[in-house]
N, C-alpha and C. Protein backbone atom coordinates (compact mmCIF):
# COMPACT_ATOMS: atom_id res chain seq x y z
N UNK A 1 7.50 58.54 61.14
CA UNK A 1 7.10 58.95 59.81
C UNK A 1 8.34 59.03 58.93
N UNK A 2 8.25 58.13 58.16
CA UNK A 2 9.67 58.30 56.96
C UNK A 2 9.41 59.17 55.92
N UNK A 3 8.51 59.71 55.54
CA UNK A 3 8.10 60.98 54.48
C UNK A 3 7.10 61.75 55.07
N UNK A 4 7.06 62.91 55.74
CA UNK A 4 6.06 63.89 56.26
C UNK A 4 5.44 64.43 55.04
N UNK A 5 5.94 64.61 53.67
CA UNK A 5 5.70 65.14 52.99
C UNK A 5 4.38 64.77 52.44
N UNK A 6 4.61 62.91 52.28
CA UNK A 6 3.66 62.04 52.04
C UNK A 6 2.55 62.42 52.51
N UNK A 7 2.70 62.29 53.90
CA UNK A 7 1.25 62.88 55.08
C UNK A 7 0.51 63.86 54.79
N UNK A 8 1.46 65.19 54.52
CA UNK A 8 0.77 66.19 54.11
C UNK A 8 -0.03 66.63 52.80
N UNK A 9 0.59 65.72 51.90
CA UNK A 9 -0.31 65.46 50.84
C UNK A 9 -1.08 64.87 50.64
N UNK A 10 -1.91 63.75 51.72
CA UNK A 10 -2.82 63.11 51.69
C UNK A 10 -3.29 64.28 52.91
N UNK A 11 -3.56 64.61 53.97
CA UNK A 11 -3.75 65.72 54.59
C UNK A 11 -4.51 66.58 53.63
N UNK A 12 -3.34 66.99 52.65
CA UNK A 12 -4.68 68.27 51.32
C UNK A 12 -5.41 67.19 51.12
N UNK A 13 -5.10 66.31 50.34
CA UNK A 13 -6.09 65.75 49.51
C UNK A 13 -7.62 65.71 50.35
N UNK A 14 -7.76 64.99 51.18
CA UNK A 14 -8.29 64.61 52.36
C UNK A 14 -9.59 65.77 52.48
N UNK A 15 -8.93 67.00 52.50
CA UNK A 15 -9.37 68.44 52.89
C UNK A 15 -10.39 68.45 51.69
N UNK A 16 -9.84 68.80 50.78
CA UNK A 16 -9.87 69.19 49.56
C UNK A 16 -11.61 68.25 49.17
N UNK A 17 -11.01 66.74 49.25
CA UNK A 17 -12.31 65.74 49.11
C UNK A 17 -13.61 66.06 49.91
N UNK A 18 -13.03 65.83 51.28
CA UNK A 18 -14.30 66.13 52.26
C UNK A 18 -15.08 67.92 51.65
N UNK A 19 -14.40 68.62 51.61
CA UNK A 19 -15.21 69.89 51.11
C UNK A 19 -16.06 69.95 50.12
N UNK A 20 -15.18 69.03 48.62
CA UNK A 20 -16.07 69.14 47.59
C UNK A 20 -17.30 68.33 47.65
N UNK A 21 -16.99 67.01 48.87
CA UNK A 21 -18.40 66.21 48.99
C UNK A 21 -19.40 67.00 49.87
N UNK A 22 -18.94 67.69 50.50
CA UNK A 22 -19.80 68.36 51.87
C UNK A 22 -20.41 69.92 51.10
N UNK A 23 -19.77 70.40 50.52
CA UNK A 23 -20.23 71.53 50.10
C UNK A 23 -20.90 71.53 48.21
N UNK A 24 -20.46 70.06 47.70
CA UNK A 24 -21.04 69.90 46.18
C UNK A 24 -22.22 68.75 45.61
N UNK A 25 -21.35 67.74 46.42
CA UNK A 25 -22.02 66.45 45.79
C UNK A 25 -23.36 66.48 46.67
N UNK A 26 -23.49 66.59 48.12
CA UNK A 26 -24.41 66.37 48.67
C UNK A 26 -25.74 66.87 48.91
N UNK A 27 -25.29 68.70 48.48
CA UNK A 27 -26.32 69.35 48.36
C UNK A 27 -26.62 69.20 46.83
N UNK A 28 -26.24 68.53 45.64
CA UNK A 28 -26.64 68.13 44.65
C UNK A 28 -28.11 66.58 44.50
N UNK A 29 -26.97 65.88 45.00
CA UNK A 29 -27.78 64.50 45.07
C UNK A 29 -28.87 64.73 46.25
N UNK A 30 -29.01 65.19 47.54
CA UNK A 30 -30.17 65.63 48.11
C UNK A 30 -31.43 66.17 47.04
N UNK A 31 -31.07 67.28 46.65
CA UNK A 31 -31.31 68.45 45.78
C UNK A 31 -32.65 67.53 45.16
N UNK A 32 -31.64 66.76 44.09
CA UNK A 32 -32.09 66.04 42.99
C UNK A 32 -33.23 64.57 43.81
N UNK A 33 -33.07 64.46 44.57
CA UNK A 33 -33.79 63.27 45.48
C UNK A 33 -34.69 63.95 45.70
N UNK A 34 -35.17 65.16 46.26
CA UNK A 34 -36.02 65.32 47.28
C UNK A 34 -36.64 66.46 45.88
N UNK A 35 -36.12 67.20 45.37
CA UNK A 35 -36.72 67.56 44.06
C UNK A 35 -36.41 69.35 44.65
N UNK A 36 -35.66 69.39 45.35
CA UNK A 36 -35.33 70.96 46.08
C UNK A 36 -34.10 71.42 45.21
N UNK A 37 -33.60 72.62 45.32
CA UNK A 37 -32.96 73.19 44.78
C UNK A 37 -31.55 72.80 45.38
N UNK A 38 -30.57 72.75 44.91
CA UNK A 38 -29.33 72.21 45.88
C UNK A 38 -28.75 73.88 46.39
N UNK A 39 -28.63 74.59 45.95
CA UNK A 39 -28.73 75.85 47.07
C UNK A 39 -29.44 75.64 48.23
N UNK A 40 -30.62 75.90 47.92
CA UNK A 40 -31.57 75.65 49.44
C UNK A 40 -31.07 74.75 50.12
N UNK A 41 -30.54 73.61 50.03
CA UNK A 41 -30.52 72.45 51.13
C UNK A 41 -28.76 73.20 51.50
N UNK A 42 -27.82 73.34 50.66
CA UNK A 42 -26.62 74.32 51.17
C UNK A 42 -26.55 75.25 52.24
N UNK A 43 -27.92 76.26 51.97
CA UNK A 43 -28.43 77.54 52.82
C UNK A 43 -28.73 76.27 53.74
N UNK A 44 -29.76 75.69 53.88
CA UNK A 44 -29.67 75.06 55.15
C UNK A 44 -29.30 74.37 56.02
N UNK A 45 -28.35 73.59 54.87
CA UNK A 45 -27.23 73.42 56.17
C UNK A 45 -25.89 74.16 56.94
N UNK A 46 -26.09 75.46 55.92
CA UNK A 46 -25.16 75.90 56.50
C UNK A 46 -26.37 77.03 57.93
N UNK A 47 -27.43 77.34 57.40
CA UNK A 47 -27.79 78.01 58.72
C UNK A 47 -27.88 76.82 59.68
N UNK A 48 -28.79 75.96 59.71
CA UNK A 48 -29.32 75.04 60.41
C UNK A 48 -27.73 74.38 61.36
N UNK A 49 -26.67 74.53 60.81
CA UNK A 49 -25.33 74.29 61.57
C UNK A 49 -24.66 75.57 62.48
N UNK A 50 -25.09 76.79 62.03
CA UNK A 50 -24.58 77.54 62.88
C UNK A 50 -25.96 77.87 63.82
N UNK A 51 -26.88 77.45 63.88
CA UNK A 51 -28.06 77.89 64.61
C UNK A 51 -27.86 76.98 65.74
N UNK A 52 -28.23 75.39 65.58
CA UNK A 52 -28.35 74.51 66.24
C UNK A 52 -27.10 73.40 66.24
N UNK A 53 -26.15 73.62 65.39
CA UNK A 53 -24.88 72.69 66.05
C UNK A 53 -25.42 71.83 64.55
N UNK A 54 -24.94 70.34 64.89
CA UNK A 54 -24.84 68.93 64.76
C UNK A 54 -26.34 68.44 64.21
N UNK A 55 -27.14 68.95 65.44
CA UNK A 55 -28.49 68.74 65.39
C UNK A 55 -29.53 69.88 64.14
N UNK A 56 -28.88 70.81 64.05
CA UNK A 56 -29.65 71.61 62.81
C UNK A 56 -29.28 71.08 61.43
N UNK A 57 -27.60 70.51 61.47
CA UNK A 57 -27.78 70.04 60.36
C UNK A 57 -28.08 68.88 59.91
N UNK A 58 -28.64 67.81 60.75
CA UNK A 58 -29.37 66.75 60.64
C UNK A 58 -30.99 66.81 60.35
N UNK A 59 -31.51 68.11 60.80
CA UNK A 59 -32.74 68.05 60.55
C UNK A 59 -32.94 69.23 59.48
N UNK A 60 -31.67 70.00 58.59
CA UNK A 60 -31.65 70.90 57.87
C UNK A 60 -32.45 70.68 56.77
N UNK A 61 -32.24 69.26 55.92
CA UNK A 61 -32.69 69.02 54.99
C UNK A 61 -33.98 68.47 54.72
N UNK A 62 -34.51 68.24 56.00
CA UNK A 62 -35.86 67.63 55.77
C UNK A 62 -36.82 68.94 55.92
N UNK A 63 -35.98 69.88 56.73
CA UNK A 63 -36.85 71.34 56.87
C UNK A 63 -36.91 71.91 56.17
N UNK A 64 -36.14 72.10 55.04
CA UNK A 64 -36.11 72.98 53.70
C UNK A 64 -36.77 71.89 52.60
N UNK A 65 -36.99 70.59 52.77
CA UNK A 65 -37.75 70.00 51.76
C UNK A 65 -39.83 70.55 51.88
N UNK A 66 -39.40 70.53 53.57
CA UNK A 66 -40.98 70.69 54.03
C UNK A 66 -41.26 72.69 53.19
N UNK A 67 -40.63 73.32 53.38
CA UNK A 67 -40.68 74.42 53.37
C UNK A 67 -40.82 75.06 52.09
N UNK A 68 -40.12 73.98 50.81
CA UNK A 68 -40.38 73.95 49.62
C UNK A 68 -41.74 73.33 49.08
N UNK A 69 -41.81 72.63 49.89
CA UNK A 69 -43.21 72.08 49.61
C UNK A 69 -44.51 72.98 50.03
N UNK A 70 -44.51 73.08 50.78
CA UNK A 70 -45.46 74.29 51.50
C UNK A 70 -45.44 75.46 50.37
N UNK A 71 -44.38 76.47 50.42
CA UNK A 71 -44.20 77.64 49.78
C UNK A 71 -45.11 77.37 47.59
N UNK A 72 -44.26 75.80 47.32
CA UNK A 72 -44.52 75.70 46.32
C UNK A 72 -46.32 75.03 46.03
N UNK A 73 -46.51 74.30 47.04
CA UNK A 73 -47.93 73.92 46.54
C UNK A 73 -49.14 74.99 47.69
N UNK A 74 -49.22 75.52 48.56
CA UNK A 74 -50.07 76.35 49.00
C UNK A 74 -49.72 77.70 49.00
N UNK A 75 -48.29 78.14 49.03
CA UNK A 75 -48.08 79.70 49.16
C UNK A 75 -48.20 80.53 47.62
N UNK A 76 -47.52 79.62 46.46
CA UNK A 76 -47.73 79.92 45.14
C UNK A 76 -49.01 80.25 44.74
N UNK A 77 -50.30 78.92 44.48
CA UNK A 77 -51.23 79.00 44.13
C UNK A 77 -52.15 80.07 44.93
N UNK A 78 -52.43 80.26 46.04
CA UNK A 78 -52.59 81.54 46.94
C UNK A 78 -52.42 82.57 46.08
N UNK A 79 -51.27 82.89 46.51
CA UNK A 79 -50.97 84.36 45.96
C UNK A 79 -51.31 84.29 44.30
N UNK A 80 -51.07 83.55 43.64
CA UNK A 80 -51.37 84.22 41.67
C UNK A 80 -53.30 84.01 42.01
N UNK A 81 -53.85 83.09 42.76
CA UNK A 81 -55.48 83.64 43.48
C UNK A 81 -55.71 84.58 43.11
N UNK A 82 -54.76 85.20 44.76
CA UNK A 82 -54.98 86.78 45.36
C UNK A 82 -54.71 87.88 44.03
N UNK A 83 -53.96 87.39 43.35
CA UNK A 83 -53.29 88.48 42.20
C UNK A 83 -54.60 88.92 40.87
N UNK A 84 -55.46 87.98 40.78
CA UNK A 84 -55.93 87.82 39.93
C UNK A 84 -57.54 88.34 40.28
């Protein structure tokens, strides 16, 4: 290595990128695809990764799409029903 310094500044950079895509862009553009909140798909991948590994967060986002769907088209209309 003729500049370590070099390294280590692509090293941050590196860091820095992977986080803002893993923790911004993705739970955005999911979000916006699937029509879910980009929090929710965040919350779930971050539980769905400490629950089940690798494998929770592969199936994180399709479980919080199902779960939005459910809550929003049968659990909503239900309850303002029941309310009324």
């Amino acid at each position: 290595m003729v500049k370590p310094s070099s390294a280590l500044v692509f090293l941050i950079f590196t860091l820095i990128l992977q986080t803002v895509d893993r923790y911004v862009l993705k739970p955005r553009l999911f979000g916006n695809s699937l029509g879910v909140s980009g929090l929710w798909i965040l919350i779930g991948i971050v539980v769905g990764g400490n629950m089940f590994g690798v494998v929770g967060i592969l199936l994180a986002i399709p479980a919080v799409a199902i779960i939005d769907f459910i809550y929003g088209n049968y659990l909503l209309p239900k309850l303002e029903k029941h309310r009324k």
